[in-house]
PDB file of N, CA and C in Angstrom:
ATOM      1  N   UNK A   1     122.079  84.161 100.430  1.00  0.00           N
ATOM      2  CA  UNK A   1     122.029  83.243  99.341  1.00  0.00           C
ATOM      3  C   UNK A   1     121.074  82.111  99.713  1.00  0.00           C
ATOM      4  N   UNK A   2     120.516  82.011  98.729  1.00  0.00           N
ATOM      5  CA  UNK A   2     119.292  80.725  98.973  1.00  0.00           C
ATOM      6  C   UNK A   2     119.795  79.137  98.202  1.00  0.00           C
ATOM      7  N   UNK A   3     119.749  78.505  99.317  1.00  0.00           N
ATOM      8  CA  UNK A   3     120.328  77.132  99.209  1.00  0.00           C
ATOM      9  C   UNK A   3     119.292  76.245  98.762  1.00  0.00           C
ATOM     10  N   UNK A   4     118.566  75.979  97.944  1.00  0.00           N
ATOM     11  CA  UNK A   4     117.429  75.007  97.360  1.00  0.00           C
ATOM     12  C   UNK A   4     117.942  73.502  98.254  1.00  0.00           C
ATOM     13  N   UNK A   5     119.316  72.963  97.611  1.00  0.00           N
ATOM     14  CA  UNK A   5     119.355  71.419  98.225  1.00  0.00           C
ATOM     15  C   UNK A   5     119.437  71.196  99.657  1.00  0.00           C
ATOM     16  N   UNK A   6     119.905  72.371 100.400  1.00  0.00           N
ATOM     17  CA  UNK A   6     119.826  72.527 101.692  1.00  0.00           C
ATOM     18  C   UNK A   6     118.479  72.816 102.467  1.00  0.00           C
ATOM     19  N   UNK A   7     117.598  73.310 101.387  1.00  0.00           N
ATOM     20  CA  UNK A   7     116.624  73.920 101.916  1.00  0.00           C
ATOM     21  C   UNK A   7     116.901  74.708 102.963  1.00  0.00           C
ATOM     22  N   UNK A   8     118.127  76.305 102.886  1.00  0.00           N
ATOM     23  CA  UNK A   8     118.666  76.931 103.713  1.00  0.00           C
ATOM     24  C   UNK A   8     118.628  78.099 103.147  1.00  0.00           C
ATOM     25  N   UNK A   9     118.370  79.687 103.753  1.00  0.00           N
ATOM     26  CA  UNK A   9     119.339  80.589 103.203  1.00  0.00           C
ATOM     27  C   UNK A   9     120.289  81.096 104.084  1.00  0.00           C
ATOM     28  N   UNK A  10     121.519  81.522 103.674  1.00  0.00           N
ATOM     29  CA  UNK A  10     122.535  81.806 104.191  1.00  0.00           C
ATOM     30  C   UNK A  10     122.699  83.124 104.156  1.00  0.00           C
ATOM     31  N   UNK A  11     122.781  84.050 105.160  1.00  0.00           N
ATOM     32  CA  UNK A  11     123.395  85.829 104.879  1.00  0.00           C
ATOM     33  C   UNK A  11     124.578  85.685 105.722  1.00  0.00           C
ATOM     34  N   UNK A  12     125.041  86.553 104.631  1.00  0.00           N
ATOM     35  CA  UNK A  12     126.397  87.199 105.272  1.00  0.00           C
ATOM     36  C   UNK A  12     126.154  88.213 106.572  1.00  0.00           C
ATOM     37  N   UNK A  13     127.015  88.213 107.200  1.00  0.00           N
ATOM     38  CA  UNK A  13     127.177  89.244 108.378  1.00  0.00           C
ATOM     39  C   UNK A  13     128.776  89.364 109.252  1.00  0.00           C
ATOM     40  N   UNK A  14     129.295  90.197 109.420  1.00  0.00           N
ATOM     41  CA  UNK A  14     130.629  90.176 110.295  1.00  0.00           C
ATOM     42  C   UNK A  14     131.302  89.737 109.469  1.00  0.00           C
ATOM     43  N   UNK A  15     132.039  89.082 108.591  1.00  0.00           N
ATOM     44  CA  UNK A  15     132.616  88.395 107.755  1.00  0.00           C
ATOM     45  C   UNK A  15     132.096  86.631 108.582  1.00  0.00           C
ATOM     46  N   UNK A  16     131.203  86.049 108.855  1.00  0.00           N
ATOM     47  CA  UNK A  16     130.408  84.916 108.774  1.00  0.00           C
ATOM     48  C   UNK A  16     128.913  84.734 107.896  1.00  0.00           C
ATOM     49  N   UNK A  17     129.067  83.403 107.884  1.00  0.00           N
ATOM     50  CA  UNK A  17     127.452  83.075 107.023  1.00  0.00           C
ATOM     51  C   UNK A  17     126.820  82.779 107.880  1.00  0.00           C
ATOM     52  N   UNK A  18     125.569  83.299 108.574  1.00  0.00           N
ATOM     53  CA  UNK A  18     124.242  82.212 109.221  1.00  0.00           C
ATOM     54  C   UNK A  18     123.554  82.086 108.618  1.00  0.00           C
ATOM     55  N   UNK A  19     123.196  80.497 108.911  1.00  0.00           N
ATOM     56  CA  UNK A  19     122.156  79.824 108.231  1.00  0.00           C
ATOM     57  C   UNK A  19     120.737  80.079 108.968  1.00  0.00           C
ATOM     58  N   UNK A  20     120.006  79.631 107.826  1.00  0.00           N
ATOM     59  CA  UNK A  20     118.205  79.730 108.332  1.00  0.00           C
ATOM     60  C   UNK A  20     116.927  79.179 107.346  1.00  0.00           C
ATOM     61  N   UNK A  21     116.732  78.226 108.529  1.00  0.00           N
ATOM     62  CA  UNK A  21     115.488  77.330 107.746  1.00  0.00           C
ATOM     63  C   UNK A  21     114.735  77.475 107.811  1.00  0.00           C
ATOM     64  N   UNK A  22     114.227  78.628 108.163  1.00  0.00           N
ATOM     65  CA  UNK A  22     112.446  79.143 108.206  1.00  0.00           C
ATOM     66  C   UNK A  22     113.034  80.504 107.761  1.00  0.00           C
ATOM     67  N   UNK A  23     112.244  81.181 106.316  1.00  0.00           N
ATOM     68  CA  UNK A  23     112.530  82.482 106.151  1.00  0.00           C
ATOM     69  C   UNK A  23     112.028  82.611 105.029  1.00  0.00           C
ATOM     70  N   UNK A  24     111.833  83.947 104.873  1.00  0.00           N
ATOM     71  CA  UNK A  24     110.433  84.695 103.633  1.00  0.00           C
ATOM     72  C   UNK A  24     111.291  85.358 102.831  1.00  0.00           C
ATOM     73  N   UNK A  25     110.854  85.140 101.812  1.00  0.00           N
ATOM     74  CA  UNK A  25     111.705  85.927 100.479  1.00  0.00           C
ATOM     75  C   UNK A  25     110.253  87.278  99.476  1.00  0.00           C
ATOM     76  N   UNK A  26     111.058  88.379  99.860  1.00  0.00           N
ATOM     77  CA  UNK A  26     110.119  89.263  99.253  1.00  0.00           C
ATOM     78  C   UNK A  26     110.581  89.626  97.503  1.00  0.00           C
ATOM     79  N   UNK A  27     110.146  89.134  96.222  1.00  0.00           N
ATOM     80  CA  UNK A  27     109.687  89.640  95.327  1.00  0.00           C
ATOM     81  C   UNK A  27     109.322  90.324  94.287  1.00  0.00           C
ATOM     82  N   UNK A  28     110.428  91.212  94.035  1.00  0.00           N
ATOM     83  CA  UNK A  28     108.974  92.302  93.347  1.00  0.00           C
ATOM     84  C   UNK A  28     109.670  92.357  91.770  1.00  0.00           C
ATOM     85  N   UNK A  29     108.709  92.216  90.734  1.00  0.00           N
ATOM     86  CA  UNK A  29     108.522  92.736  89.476  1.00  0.00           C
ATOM     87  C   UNK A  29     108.326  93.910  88.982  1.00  0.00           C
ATOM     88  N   UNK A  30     108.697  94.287  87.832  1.00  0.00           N
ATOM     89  CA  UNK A  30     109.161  95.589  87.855  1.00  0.00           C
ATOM     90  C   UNK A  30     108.049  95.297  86.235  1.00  0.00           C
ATOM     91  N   UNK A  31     106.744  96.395  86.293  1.00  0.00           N
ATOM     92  CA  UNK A  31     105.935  96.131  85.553  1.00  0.00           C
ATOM     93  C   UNK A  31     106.040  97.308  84.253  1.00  0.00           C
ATOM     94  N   UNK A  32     105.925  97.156  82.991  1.00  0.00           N
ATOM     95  CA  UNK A  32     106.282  98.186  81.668  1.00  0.00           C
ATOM     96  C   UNK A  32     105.622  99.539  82.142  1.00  0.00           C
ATOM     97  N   UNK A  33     106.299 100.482  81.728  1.00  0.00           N
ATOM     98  CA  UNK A  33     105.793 101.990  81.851  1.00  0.00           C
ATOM     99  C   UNK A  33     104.553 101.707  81.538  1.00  0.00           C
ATOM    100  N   UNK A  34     104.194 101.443  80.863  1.00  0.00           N
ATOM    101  CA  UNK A  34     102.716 101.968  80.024  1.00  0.00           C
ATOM    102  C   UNK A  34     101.716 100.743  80.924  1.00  0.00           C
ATOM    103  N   UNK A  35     101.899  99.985  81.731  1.00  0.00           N
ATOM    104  CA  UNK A  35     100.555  99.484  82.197  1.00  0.00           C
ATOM    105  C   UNK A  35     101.284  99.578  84.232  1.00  0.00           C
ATOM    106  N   UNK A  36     101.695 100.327  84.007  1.00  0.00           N
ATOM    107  CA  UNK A  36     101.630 101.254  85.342  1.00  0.00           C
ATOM    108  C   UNK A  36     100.865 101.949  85.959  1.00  0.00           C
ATOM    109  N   UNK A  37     100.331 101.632  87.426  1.00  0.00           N
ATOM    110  CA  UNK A  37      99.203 102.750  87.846  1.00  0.00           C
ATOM    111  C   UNK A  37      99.505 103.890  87.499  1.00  0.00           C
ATOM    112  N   UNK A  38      98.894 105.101  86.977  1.00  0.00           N
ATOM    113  CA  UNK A  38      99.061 106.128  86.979  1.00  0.00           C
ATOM    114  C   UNK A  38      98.527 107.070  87.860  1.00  0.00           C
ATOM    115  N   UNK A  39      98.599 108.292  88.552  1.00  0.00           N
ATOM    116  CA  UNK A  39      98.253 108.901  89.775  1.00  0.00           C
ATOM    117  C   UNK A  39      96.954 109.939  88.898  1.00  0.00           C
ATOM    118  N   UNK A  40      96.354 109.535  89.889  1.00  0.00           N
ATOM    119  CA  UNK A  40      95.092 110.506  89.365  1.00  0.00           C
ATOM    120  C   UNK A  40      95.092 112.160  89.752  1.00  0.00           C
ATOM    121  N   UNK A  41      94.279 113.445  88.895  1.00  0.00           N
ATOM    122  CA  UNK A  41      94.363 114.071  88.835  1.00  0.00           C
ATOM    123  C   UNK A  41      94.432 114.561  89.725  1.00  0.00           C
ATOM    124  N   UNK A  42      95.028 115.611  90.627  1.00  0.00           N
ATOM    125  CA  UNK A  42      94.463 116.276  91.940  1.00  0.00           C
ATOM    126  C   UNK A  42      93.358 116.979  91.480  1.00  0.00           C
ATOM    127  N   UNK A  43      91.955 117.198  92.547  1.00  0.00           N
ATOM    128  CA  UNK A  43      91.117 117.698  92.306  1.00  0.00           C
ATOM    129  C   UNK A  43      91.056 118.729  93.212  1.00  0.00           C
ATOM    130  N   UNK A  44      90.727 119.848  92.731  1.00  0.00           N
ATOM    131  CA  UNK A  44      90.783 121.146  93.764  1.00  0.00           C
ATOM    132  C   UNK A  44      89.446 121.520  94.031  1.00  0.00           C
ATOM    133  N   UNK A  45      89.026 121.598  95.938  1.00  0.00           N
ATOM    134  CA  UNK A  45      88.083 121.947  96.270  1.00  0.00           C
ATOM    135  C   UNK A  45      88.366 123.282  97.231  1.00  0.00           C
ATOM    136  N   UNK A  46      86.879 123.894  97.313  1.00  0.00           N
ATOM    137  CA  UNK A  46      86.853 124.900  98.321  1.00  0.00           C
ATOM    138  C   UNK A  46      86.269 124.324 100.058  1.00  0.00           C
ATOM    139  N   UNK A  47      86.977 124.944 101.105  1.00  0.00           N
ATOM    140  CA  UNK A  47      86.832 123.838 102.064  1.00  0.00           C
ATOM    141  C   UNK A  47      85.548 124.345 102.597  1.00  0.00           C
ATOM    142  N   UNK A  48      84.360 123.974 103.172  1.00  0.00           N
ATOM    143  CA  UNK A  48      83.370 124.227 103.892  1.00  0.00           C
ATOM    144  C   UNK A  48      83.775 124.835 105.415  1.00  0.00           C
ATOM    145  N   UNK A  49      82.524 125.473 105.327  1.00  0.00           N
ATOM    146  CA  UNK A  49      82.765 126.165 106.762  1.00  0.00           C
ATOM    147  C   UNK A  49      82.314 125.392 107.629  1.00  0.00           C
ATOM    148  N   UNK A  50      82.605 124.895 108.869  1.00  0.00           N
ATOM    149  CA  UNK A  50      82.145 124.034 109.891  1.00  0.00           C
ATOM    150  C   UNK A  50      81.060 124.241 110.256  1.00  0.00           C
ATOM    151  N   UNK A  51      80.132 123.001 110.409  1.00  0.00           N
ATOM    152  CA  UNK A  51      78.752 123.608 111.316  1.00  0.00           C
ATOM    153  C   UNK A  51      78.752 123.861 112.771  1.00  0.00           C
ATOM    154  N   UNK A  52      78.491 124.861 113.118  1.00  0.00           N
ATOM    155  CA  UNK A  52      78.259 125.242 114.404  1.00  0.00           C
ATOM    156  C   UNK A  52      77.025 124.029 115.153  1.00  0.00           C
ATOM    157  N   UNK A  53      77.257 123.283 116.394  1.00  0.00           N
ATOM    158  CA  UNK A  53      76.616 122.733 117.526  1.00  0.00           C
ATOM    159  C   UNK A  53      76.502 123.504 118.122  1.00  0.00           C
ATOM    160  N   UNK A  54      74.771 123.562 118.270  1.00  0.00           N
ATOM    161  CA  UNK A  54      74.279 123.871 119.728  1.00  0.00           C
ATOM    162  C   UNK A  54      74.552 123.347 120.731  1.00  0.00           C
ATOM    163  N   UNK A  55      75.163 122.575 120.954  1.00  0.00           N
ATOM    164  CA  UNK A  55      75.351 121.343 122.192  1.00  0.00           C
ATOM    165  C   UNK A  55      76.290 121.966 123.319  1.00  0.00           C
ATOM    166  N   UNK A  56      76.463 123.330 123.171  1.00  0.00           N
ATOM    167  CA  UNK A  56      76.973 124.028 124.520  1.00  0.00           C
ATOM    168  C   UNK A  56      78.970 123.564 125.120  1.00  0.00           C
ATOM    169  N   UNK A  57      79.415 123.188 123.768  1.00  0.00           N
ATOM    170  CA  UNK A  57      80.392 122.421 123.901  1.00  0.00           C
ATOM    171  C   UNK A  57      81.399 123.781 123.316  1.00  0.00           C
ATOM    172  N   UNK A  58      82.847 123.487 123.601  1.00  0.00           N
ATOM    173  CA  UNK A  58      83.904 124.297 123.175  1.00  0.00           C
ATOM    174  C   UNK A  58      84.126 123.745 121.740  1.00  0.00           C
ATOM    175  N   UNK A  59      84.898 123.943 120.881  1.00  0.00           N
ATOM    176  CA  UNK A  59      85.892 123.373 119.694  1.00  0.00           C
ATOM    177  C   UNK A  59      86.543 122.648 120.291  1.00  0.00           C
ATOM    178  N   UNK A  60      87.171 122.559 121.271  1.00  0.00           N
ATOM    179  CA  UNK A  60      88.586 121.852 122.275  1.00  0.00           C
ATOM    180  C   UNK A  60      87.512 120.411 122.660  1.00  0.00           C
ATOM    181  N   UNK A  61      86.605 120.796 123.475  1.00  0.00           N
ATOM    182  CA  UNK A  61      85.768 119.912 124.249  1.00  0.00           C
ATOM    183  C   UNK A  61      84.773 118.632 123.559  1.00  0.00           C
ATOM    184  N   UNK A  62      85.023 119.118 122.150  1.00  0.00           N
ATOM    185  CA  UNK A  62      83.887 118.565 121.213  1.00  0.00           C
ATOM    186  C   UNK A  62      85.023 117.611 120.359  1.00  0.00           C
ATOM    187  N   UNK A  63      86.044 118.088 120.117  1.00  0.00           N
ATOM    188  CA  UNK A  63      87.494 117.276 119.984  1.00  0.00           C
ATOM    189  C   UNK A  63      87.328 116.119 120.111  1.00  0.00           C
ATOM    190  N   UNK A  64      87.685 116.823 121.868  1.00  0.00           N
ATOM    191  CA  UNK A  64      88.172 115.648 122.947  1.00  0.00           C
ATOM    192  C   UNK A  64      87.512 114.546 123.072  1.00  0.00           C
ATOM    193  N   UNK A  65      86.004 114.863 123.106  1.00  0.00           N
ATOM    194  CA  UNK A  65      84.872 113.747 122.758  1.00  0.00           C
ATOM    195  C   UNK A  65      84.905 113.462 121.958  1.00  0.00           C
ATOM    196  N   UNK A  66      85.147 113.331 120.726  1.00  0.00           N
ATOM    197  CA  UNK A  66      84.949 112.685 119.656  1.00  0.00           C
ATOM    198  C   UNK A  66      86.638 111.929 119.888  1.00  0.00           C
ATOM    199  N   UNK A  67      87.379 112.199 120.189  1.00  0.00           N
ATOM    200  CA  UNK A  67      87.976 111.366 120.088  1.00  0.00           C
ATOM    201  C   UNK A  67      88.410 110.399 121.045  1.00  0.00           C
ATOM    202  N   UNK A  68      87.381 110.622 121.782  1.00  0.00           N
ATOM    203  CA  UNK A  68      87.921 109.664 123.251  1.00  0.00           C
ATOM    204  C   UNK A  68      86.381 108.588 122.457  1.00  0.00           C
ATOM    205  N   UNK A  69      85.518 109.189 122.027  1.00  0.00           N
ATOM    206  CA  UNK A  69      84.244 108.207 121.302  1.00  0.00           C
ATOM    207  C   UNK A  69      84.912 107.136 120.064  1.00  0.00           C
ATOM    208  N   UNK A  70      85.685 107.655 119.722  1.00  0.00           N
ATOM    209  CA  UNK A  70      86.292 106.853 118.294  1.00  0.00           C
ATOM    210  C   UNK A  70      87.379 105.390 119.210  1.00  0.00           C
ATOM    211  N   UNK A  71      88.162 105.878 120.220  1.00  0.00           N
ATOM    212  CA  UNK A  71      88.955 105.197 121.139  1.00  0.00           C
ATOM    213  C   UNK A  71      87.908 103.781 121.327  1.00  0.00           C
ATOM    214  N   UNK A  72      86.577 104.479 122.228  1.00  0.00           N
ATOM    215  CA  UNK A  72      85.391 103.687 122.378  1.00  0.00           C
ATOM    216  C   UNK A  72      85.059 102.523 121.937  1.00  0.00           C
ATOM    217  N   UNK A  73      84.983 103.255 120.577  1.00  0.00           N
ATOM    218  CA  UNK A  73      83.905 102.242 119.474  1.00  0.00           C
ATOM    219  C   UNK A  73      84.988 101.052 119.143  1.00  0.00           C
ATOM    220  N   UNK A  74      86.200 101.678 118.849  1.00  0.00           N
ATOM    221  CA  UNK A  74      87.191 100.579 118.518  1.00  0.00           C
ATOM    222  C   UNK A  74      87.381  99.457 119.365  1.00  0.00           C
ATOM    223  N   UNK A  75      86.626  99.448 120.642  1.00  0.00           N
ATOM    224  CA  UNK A  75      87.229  98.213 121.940  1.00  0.00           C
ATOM    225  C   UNK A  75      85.372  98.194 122.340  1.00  0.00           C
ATOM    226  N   UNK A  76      84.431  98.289 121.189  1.00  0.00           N
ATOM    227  CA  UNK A  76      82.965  98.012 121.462  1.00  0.00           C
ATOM    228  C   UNK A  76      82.639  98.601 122.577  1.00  0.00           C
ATOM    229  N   UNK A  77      83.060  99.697 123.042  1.00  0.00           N
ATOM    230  CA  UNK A  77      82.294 100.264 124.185  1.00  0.00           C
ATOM    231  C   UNK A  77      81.296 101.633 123.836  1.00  0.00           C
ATOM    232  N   UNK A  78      80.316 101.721 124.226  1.00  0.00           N
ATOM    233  CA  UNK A  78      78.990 102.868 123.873  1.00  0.00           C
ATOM    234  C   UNK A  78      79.842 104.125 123.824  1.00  0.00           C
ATOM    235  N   UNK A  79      79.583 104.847 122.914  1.00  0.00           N
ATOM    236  CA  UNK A  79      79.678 106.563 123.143  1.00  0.00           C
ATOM    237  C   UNK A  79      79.656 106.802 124.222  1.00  0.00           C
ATOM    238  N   UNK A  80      79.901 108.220 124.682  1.00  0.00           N
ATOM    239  CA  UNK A  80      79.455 108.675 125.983  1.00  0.00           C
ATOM    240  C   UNK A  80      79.425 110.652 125.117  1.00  0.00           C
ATOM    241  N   UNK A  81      78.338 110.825 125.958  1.00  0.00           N
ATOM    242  CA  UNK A  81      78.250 112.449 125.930  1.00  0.00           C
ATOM    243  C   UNK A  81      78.308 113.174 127.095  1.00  0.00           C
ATOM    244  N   UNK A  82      78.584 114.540 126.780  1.00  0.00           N
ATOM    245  CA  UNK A  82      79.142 115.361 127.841  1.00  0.00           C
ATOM    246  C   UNK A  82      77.691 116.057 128.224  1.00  0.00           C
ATOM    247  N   UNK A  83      77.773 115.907 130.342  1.00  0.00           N
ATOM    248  CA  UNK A  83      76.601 116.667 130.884  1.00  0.00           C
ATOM    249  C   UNK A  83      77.107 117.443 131.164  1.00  0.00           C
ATOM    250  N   UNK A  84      76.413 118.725 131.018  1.00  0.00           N
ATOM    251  CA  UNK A  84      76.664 119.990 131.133  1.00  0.00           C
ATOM    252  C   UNK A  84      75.755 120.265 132.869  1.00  0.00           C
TER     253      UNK A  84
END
């Protein structure tokens, strides 16, 4: 319960009230059917075939690099590629 003259809200818990003077109250409005997002169509595709690299790499190995490169970029550090 939110106490305005107290500038408090109070929850129940255990059969006691604690109080609390710093705390966020979430909101929400409940907006008319008709100006509701509506979900867009699913669109159906055919999936492409992967391009094959020459780069002498496995499926597993080409992964692994790319995702140890994405790790990378996120903490500003350079790519790195694999010597064969």
């Amino acid at each position: 319960q939110i106490h305005r003259s107290l500038k408090a809200c109070f929850i129940p818990y255990g059969g006691r009230e604690y109080g609390y003077g710093s705390y966020e109250v979430l909101a929400l409005k409940q907006t008319p059917k008709e100006s509701a997002v509506k979900p867009k169509p699913e669109v159906k595709t055919t999936p492409k075939e992967p391009e094959k690299k020459d780069d002498g790499l496995s499926d597993f190995e080409r992964r692994v690099l790319q995702r140890h490169n994405y790790y990378r970029k996120k903490h500003g550090a350079p790519a790195l590629t694999m010597d064969r």
